[in-house]
PDB file of N, CA and C in Angstrom:
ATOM      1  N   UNK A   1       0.847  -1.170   0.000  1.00  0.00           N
ATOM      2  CA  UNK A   1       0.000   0.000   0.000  1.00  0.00           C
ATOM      3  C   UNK A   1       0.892   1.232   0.000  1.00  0.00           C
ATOM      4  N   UNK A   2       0.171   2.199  -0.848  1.00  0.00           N
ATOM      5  CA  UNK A   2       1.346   3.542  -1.067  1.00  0.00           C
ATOM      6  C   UNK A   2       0.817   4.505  -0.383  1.00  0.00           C
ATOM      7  N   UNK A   3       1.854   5.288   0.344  1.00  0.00           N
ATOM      8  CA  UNK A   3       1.319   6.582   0.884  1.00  0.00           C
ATOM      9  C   UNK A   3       1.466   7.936   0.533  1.00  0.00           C
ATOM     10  N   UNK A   4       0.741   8.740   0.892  1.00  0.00           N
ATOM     11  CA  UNK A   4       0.678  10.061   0.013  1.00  0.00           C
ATOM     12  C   UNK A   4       0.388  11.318   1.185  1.00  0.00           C
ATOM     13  N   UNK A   5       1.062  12.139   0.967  1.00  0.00           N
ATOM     14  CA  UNK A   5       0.692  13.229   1.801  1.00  0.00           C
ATOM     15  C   UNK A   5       0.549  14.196   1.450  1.00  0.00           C
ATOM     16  N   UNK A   6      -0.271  15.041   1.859  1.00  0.00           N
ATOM     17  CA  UNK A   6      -0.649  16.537   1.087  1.00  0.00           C
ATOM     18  C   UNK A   6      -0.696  17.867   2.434  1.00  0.00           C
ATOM     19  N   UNK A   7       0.115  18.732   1.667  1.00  0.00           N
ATOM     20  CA  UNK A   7      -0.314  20.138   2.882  1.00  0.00           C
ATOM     21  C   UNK A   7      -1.695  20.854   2.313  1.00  0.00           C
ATOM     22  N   UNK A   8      -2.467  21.684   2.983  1.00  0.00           N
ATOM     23  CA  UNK A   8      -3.004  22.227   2.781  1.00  0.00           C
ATOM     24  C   UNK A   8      -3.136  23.921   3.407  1.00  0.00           C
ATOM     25  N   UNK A   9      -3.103  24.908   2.400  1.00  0.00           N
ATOM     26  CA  UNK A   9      -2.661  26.272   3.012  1.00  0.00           C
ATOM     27  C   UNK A   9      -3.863  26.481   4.025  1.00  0.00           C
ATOM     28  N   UNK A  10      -3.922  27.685   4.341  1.00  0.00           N
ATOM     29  CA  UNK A  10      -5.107  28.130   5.550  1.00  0.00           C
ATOM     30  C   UNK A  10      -6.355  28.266   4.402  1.00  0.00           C
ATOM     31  N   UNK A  11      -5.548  28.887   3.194  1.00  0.00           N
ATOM     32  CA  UNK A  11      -6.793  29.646   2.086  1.00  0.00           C
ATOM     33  C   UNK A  11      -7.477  27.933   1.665  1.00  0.00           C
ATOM     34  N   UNK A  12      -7.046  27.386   1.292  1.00  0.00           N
ATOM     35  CA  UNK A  12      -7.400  25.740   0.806  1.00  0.00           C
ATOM     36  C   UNK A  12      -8.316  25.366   1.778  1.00  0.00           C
ATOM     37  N   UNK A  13      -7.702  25.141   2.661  1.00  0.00           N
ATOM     38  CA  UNK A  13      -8.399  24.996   4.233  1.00  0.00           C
ATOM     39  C   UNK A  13      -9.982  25.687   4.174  1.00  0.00           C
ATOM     40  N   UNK A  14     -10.085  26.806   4.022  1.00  0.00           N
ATOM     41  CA  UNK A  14     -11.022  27.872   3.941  1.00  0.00           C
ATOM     42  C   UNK A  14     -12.048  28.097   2.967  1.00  0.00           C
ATOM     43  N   UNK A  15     -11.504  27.626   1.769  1.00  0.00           N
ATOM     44  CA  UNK A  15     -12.724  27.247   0.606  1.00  0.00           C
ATOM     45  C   UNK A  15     -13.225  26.096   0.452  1.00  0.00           C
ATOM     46  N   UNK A  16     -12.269  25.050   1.176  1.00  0.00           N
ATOM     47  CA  UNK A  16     -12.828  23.389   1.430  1.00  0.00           C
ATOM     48  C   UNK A  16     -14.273  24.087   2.123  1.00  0.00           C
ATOM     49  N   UNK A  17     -13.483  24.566   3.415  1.00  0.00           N
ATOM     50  CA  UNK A  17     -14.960  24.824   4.254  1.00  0.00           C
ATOM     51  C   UNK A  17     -16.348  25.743   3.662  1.00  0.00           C
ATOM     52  N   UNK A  18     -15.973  26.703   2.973  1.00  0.00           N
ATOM     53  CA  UNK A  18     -16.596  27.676   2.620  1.00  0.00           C
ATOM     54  C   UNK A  18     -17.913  26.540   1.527  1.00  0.00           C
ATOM     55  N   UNK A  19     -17.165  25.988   0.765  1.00  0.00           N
ATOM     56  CA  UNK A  19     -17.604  24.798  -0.254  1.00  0.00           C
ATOM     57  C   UNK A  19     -18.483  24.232   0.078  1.00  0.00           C
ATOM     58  N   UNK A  20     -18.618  23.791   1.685  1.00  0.00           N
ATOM     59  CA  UNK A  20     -19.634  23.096   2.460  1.00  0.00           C
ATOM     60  C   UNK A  20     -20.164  23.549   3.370  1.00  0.00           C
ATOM     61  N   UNK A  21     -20.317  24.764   3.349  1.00  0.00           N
ATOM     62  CA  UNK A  21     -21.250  25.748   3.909  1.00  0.00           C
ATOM     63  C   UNK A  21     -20.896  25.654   5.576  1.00  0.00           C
ATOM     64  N   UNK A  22     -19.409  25.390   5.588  1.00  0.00           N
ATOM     65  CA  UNK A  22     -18.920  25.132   7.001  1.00  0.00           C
ATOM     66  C   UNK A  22     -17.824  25.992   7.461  1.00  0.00           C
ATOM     67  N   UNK A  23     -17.734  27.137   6.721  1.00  0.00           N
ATOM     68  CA  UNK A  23     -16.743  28.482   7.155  1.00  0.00           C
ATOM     69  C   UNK A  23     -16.411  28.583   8.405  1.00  0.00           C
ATOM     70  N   UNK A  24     -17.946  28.942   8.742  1.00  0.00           N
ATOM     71  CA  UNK A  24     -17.959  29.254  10.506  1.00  0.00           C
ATOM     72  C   UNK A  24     -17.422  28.297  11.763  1.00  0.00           C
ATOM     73  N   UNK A  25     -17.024  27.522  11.168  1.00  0.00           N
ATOM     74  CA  UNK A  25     -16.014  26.188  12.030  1.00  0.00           C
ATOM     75  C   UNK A  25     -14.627  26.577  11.811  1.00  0.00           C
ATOM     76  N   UNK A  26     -13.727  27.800  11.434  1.00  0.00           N
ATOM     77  CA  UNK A  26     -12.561  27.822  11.419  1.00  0.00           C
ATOM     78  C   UNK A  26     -12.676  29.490  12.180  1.00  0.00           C
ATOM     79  N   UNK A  27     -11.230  28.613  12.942  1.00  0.00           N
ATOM     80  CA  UNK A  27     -11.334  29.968  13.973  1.00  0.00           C
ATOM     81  C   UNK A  27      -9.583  30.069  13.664  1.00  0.00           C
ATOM     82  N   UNK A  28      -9.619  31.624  13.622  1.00  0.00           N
ATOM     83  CA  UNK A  28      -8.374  31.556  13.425  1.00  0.00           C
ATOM     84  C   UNK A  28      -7.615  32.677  14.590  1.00  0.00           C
ATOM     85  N   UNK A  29      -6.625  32.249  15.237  1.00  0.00           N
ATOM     86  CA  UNK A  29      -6.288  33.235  16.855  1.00  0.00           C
ATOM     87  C   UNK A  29      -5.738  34.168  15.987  1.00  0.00           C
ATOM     88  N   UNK A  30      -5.714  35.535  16.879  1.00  0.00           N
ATOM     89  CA  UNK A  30      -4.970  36.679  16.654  1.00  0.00           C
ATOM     90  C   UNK A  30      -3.262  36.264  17.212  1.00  0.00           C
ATOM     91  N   UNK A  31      -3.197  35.120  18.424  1.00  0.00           N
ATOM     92  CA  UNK A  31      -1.443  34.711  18.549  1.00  0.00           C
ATOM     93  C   UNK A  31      -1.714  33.750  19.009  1.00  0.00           C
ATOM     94  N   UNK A  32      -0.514  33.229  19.623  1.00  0.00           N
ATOM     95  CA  UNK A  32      -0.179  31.859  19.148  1.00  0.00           C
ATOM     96  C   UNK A  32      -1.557  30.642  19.688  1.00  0.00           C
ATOM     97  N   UNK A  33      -1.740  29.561  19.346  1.00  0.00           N
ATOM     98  CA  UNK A  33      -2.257  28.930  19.794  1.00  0.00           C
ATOM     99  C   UNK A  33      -1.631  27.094  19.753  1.00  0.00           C
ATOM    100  N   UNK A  34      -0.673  27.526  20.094  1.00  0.00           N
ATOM    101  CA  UNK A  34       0.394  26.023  19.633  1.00  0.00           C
ATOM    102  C   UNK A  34       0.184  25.257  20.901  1.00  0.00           C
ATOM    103  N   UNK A  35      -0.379  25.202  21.981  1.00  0.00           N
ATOM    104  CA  UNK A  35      -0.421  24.801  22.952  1.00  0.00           C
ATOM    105  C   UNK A  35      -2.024  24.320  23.364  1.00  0.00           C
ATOM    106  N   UNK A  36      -2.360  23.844  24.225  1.00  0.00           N
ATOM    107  CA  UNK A  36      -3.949  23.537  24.832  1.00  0.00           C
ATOM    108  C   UNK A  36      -4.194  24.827  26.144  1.00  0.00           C
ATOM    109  N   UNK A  37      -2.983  24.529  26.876  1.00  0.00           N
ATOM    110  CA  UNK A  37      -3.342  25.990  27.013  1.00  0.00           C
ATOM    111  C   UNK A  37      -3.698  27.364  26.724  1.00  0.00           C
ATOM    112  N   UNK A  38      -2.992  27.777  25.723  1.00  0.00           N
ATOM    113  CA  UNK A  38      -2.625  28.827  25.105  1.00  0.00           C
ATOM    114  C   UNK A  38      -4.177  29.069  24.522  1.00  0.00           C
ATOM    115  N   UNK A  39      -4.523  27.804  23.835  1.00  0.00           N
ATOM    116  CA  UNK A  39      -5.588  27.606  22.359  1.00  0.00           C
ATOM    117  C   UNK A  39      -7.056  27.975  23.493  1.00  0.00           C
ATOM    118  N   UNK A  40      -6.465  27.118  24.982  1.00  0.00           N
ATOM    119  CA  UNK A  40      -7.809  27.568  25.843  1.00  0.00           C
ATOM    120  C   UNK A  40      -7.733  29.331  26.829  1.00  0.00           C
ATOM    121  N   UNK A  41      -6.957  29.959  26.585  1.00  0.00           N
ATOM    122  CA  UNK A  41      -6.535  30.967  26.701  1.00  0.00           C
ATOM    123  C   UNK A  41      -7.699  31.722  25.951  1.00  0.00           C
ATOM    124  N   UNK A  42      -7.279  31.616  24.563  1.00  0.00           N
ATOM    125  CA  UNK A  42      -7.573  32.070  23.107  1.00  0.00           C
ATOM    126  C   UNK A  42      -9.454  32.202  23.807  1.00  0.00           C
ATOM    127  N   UNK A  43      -9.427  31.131  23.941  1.00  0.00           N
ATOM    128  CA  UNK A  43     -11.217  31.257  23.595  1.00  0.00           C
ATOM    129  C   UNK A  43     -11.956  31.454  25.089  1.00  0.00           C
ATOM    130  N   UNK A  44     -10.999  31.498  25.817  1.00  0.00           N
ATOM    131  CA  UNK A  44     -11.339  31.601  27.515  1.00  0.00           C
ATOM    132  C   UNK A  44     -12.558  30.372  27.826  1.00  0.00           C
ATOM    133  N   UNK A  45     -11.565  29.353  27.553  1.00  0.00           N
ATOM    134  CA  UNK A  45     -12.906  28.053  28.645  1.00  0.00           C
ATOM    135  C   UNK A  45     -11.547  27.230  29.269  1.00  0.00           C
ATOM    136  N   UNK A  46     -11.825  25.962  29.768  1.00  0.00           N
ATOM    137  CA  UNK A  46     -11.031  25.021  30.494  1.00  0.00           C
ATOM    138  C   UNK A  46     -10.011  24.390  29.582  1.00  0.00           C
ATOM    139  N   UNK A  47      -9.259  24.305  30.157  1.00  0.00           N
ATOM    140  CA  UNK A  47      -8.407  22.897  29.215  1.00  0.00           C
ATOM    141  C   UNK A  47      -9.285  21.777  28.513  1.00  0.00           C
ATOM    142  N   UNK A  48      -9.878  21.011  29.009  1.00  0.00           N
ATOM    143  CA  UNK A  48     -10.563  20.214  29.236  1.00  0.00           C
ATOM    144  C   UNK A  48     -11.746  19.928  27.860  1.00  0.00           C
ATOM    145  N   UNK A  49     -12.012  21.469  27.641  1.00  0.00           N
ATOM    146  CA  UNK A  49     -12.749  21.807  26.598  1.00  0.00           C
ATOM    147  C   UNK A  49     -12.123  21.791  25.432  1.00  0.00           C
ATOM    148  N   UNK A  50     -10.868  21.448  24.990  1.00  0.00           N
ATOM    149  CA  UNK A  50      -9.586  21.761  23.735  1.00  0.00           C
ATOM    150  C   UNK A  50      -9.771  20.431  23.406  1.00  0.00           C
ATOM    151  N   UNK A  51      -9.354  20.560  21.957  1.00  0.00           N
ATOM    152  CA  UNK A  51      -9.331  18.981  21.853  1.00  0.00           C
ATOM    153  C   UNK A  51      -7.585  19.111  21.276  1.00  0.00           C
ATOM    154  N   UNK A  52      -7.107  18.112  21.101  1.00  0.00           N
ATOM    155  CA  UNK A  52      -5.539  18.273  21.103  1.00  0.00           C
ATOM    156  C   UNK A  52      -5.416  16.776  20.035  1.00  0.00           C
ATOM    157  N   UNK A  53      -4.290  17.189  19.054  1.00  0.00           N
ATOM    158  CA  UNK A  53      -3.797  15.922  17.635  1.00  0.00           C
ATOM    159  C   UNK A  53      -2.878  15.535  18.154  1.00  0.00           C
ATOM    160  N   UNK A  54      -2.651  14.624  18.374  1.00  0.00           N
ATOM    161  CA  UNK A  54      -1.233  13.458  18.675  1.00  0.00           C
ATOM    162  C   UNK A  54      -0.972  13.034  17.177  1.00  0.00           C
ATOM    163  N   UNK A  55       0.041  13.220  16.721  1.00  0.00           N
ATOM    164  CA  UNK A  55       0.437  12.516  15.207  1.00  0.00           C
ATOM    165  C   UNK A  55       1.318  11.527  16.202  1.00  0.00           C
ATOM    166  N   UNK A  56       1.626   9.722  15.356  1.00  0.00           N
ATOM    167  CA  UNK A  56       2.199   9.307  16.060  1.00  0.00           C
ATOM    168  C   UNK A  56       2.841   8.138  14.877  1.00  0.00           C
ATOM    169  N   UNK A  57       3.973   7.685  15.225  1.00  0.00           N
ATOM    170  CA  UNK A  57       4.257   6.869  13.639  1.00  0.00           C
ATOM    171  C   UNK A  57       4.903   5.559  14.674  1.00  0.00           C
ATOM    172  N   UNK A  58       3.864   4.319  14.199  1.00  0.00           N
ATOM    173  CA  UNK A  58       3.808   3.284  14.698  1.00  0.00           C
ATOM    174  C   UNK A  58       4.985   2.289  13.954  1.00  0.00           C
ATOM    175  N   UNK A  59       4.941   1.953  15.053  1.00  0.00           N
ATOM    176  CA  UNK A  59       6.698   0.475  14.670  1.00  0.00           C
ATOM    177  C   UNK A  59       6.291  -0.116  12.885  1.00  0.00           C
ATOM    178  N   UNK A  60       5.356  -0.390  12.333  1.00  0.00           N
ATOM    179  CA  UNK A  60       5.134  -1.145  11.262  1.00  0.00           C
ATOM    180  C   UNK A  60       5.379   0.096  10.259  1.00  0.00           C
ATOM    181  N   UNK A  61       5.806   1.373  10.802  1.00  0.00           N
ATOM    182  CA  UNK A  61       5.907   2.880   9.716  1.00  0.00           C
ATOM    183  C   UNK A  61       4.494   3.864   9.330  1.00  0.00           C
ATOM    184  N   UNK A  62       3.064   3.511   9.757  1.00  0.00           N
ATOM    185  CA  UNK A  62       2.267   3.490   9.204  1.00  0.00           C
ATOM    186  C   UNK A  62       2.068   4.792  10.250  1.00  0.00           C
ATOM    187  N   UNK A  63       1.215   6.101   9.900  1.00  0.00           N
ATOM    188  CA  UNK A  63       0.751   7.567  10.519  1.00  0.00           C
ATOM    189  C   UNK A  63      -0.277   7.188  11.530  1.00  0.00           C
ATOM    190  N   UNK A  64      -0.440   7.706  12.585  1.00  0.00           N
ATOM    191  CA  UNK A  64      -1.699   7.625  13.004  1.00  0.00           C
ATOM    192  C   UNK A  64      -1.994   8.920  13.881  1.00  0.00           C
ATOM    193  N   UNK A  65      -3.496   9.218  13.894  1.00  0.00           N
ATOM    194  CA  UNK A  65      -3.603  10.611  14.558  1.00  0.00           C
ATOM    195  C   UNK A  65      -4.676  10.387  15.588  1.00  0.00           C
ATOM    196  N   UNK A  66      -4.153  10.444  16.947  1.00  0.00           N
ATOM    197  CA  UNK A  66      -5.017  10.474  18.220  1.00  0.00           C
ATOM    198  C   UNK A  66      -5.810  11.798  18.667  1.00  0.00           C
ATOM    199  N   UNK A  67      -6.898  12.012  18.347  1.00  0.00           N
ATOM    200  CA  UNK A  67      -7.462  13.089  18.689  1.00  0.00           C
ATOM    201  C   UNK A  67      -7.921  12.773  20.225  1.00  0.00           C
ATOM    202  N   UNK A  68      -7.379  13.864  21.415  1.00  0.00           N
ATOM    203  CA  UNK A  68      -8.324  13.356  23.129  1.00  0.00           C
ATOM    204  C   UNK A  68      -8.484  14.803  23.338  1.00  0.00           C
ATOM    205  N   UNK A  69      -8.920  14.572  24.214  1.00  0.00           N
ATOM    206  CA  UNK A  69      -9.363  15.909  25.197  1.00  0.00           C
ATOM    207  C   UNK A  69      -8.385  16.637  25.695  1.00  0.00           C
ATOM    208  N   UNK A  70      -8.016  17.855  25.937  1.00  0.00           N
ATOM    209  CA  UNK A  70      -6.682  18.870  26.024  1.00  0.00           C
ATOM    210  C   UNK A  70      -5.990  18.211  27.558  1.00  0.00           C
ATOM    211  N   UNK A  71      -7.028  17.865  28.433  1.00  0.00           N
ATOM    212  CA  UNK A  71      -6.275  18.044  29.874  1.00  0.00           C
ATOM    213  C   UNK A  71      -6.158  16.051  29.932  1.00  0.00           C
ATOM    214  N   UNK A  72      -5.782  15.015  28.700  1.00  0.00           N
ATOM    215  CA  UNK A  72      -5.739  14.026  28.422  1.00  0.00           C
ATOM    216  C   UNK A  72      -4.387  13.966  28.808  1.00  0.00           C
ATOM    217  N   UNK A  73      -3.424  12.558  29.229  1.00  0.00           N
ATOM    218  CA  UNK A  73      -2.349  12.723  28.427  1.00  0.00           C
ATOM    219  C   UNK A  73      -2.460  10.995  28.316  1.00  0.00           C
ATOM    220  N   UNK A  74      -1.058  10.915  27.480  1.00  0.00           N
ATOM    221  CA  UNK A  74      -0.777   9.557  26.876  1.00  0.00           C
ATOM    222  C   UNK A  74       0.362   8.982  27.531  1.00  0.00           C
ATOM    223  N   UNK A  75       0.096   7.945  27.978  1.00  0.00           N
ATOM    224  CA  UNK A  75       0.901   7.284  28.516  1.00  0.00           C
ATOM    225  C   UNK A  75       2.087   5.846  27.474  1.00  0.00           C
ATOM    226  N   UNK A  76       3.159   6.878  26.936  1.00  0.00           N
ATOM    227  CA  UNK A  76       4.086   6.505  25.752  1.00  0.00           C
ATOM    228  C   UNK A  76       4.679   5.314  25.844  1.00  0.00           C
ATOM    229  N   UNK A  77       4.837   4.240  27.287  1.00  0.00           N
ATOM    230  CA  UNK A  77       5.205   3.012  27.311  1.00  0.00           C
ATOM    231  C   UNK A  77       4.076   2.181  26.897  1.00  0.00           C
ATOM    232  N   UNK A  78       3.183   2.422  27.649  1.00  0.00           N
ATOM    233  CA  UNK A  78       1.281   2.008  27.136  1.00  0.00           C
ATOM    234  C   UNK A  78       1.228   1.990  26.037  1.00  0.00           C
ATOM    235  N   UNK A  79       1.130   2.711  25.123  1.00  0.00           N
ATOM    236  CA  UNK A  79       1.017   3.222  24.143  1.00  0.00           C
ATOM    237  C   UNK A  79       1.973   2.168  22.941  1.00  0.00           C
ATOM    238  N   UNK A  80       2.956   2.219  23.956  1.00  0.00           N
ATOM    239  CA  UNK A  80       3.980   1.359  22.193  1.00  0.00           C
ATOM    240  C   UNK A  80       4.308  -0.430  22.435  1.00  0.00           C
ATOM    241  N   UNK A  81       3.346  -0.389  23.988  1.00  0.00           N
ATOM    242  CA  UNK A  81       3.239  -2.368  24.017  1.00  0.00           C
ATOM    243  C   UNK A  81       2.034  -2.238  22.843  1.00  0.00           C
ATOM    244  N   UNK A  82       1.079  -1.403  22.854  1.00  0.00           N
ATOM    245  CA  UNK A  82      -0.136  -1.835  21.969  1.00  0.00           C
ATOM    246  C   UNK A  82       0.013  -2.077  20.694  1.00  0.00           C
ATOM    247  N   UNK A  83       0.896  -0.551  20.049  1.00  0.00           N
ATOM    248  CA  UNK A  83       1.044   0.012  18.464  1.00  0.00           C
ATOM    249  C   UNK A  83       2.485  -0.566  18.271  1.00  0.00           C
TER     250      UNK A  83
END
């Protein structure tokens, strides 16, 4: 099986959404939001309320993306008896 990856700009991003009448789902901060804190800063609610991407590249090479809850964490020995 072949893999393929694609970036997508913010504007791409933005007419995908616009396309499906789903604009109003992109929020974009005035600074940074690289963090769960920061991102819950941004919008003033809990951690808890963030949702946070784990990209993670499993022993067999293959991508995988863990979406949890901001105030989640992952436990990385756990994690690599499973994957």
């Amino acid at each position: 099986m072949s893999a393929f990856f694609f970036i997508m700009s913010t504007e791409t991003v933005k007419a995908y959404l616009k396309e499906r009448g789903l604009e109003n789902i992109y929020i974009e901060f005035p600074s940074s939001s690289a963090t769960v804190a920061l991102a819950a800063e941004q919008l003033g609610c809990e951690t808890d309320r963030i949702a946070k991407s784990l990209a993670i590249k499993l022993k067999s090479g293959r991508l995988l993306v863990v979406v949890v809850s901001g105030d989640s964490k992952l436990d990385n020995s756990k994690f690599k008896k499973l994957f």
